[in-house]
C-alpha atoms as a PDB file:
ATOM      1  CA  UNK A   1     -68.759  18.761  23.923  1.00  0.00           C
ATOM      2  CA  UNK A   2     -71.600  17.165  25.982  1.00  0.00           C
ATOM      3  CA  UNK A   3     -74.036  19.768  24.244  1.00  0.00           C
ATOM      4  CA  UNK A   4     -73.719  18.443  21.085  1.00  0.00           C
ATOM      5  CA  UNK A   5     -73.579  14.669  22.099  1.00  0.00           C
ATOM      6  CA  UNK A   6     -76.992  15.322  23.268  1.00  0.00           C
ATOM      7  CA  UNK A   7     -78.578  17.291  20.595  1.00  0.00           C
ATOM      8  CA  UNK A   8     -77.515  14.452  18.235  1.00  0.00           C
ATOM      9  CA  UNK A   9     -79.150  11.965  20.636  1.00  0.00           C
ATOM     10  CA  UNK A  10     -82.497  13.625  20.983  1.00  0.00           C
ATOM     11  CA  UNK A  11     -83.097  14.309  17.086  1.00  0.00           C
ATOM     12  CA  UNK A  12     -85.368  11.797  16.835  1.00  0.00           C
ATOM     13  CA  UNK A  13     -87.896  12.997  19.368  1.00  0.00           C
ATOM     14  CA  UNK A  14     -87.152  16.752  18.669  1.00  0.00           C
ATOM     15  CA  UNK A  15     -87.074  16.637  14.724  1.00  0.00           C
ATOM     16  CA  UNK A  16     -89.609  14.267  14.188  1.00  0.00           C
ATOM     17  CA  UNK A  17     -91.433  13.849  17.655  1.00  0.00           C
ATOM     18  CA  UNK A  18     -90.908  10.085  18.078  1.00  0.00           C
ATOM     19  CA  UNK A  19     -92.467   8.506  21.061  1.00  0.00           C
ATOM     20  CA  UNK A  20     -93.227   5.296  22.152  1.00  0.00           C
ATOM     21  CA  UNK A  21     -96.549   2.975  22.365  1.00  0.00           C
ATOM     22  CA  UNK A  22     -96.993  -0.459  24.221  1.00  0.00           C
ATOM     23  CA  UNK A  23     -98.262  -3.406  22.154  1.00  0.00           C
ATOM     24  CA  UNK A  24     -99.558  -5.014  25.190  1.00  0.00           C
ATOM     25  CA  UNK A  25    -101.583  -1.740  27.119  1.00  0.00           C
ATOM     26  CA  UNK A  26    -101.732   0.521  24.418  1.00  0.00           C
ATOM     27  CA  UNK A  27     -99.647   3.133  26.826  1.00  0.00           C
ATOM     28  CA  UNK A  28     -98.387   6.049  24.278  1.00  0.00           C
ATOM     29  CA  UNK A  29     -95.569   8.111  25.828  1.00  0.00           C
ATOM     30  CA  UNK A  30     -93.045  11.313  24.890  1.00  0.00           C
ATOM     31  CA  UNK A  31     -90.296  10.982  24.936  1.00  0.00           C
ATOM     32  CA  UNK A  32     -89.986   7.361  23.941  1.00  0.00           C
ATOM     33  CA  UNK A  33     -89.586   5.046  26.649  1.00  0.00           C
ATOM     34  CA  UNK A  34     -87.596   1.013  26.458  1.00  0.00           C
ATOM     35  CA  UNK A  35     -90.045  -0.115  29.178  1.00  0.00           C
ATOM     36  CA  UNK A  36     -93.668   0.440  29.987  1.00  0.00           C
ATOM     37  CA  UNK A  37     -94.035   1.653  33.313  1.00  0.00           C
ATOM     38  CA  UNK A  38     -97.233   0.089  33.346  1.00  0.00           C
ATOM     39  CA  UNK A  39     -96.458  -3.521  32.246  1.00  0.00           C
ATOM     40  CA  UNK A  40     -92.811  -3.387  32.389  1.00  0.00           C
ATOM     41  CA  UNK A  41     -91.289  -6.679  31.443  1.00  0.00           C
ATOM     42  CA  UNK A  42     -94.374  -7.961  30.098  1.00  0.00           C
ATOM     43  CA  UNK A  43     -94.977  -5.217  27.974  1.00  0.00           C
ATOM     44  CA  UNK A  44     -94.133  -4.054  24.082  1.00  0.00           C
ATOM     45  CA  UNK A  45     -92.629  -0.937  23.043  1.00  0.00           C
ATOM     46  CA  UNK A  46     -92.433   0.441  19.603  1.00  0.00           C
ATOM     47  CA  UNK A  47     -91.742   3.500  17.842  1.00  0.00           C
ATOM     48  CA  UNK A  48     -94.296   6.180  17.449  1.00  0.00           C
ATOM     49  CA  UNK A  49     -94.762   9.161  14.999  1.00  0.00           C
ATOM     50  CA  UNK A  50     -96.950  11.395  16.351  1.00  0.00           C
ATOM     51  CA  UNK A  51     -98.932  13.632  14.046  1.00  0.00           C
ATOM     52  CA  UNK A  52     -97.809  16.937  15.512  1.00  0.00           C
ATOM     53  CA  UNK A  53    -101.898  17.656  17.007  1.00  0.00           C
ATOM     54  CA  UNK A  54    -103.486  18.319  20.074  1.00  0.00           C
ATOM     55  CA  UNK A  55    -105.146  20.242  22.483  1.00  0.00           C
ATOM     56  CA  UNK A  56    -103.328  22.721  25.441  1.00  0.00           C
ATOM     57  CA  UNK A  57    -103.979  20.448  28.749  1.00  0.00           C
ATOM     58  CA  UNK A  58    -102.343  23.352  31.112  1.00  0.00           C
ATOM     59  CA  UNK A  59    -100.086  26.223  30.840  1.00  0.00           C
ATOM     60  CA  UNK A  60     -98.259  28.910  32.607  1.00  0.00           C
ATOM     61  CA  UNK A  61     -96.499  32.014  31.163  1.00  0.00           C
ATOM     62  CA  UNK A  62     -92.540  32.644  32.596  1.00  0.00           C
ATOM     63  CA  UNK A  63     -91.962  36.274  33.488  1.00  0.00           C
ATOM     64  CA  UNK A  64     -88.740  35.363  35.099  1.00  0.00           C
ATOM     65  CA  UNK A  65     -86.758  33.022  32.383  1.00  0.00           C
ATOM     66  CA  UNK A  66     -83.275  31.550  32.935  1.00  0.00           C
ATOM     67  CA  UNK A  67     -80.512  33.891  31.253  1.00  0.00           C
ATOM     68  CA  UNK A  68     -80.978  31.348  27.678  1.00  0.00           C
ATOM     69  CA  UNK A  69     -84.136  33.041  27.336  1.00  0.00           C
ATOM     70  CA  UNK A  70     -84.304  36.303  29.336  1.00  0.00           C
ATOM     71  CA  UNK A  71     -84.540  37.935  25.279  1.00  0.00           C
ATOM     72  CA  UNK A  72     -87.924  36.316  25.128  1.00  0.00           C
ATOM     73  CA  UNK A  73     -89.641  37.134  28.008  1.00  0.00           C
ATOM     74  CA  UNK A  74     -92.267  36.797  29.123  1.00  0.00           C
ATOM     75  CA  UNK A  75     -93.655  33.508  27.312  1.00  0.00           C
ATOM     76  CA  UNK A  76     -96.309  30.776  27.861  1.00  0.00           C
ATOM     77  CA  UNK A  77     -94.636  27.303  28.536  1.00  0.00           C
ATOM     78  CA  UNK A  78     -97.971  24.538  27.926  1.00  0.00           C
ATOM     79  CA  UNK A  79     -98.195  20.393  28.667  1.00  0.00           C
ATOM     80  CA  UNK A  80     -99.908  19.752  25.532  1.00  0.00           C
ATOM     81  CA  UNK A  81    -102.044  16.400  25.069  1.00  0.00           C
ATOM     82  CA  UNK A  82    -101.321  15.045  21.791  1.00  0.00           C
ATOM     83  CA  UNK A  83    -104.538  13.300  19.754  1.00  0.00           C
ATOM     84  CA  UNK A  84    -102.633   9.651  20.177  1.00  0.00           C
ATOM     85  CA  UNK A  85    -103.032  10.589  24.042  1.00  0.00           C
ATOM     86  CA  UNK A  86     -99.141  11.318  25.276  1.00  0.00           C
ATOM     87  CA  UNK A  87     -99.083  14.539  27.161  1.00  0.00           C
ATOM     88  CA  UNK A  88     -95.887  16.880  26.469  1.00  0.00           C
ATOM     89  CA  UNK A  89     -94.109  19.781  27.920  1.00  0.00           C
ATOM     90  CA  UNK A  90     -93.910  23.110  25.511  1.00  0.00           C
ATOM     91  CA  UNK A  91     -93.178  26.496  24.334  1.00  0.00           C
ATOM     92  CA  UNK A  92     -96.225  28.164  22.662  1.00  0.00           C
ATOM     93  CA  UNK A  93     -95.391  30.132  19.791  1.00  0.00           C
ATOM     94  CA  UNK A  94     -97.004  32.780  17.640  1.00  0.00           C
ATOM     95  CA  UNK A  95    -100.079  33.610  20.101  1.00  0.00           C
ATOM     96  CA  UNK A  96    -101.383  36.157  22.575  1.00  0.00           C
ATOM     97  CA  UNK A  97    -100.545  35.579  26.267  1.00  0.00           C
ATOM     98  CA  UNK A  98    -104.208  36.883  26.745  1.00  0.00           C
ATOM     99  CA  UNK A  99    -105.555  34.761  24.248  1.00  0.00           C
ATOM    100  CA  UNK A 100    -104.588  31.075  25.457  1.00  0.00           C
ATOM    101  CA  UNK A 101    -107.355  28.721  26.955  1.00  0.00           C
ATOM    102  CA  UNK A 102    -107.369  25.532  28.297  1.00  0.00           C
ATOM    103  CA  UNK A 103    -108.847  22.907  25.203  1.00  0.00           C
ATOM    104  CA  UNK A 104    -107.148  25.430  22.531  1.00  0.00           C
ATOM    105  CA  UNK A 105    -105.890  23.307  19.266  1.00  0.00           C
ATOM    106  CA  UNK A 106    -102.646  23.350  18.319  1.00  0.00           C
ATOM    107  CA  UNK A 107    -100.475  22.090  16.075  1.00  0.00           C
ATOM    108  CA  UNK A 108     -95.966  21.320  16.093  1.00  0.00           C
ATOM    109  CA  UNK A 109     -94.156  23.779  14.272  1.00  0.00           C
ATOM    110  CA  UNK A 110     -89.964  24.347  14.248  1.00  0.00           C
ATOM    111  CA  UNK A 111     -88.615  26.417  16.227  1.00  0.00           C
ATOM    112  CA  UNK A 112     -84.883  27.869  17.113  1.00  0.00           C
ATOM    113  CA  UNK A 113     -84.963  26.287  20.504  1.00  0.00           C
ATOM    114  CA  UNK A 114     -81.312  28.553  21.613  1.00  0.00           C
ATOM    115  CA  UNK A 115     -77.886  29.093  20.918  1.00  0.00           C
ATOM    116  CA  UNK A 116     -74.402  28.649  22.350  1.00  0.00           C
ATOM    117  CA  UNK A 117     -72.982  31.903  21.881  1.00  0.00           C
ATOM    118  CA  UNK A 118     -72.846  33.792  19.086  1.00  0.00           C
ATOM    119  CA  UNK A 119     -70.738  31.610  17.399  1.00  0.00           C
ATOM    120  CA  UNK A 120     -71.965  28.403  18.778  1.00  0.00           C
ATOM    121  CA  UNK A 121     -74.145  25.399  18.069  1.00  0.00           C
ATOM    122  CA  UNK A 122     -77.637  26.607  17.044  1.00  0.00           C
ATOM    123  CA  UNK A 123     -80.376  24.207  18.307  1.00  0.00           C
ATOM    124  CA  UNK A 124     -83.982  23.896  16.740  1.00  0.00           C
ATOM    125  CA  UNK A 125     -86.375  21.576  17.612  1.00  0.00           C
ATOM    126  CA  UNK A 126     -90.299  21.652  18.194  1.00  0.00           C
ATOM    127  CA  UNK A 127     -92.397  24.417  19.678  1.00  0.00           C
ATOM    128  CA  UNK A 128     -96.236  24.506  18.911  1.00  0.00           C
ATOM    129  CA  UNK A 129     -98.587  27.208  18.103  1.00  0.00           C
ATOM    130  CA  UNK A 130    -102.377  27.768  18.792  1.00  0.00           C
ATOM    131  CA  UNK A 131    -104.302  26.349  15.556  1.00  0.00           C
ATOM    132  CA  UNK A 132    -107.771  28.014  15.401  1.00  0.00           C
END
């Protein structure tokens, strides 16, 4: 039951990729944050919609994936710097393993993100693909 208590929870950052920005130090962050860690009381936060763009910052590819995604294997997991500046952690989709570089575009696309069972709660979320 826990599962689904925290899907619901984290649609706003997964479905729409909400973050957070501070008034006071212009700090952007993802997932959305109550207090700046840089200003903390003294700081602002508010709601952000990010645009869904950015650039791959690092990445790795997983040849040895927990059982949830042993079907999938193996498959490049990126931190991804947004254009408004948060940096995010990230399934590539759609690309060559070969292929990826450091400073590639990319854009947010939907995703199944995994499933409990064959009968069970199907999750989707974000995932983002190489945009060149």
């Amino acid at each position: 039951m826990s599962d689904i208590v925290r899907t619901w929870r984290h649609i706003p950052q997964r479905y729409n990729l909400i973050g957070s920005k501070c008034t006071n130090c212009g700090g952007v962050y993802f997932p959305p944050r109550v207090i700046c860690p840089k200003c903390r009381r003294k700081g602002n936060i508010e709601n952000l919609q990010f645009k869904g763009k950015g650039k791959v910052y690092s990445y790795s590819i997983v040849h040895t994936p927990t059982d949830d995604f042993k079907k999938i294997a193996p498959y490049p997991v990126a931190i991804v710097e947004l254009d408004e500046g948060a940096k995010l952690t990230t399934q590539l989709v759609d690309c060559d393993l070969d292929s990826i570089e450091i400073g590639d575009p990319v854009e947010m696309v939907f995703r199944k993100i995994r499933e409990d069972g064959e009968d069970g709660v199907i999750s989707y979320g974000f995932k983002f693909k190489i945009s060149k």
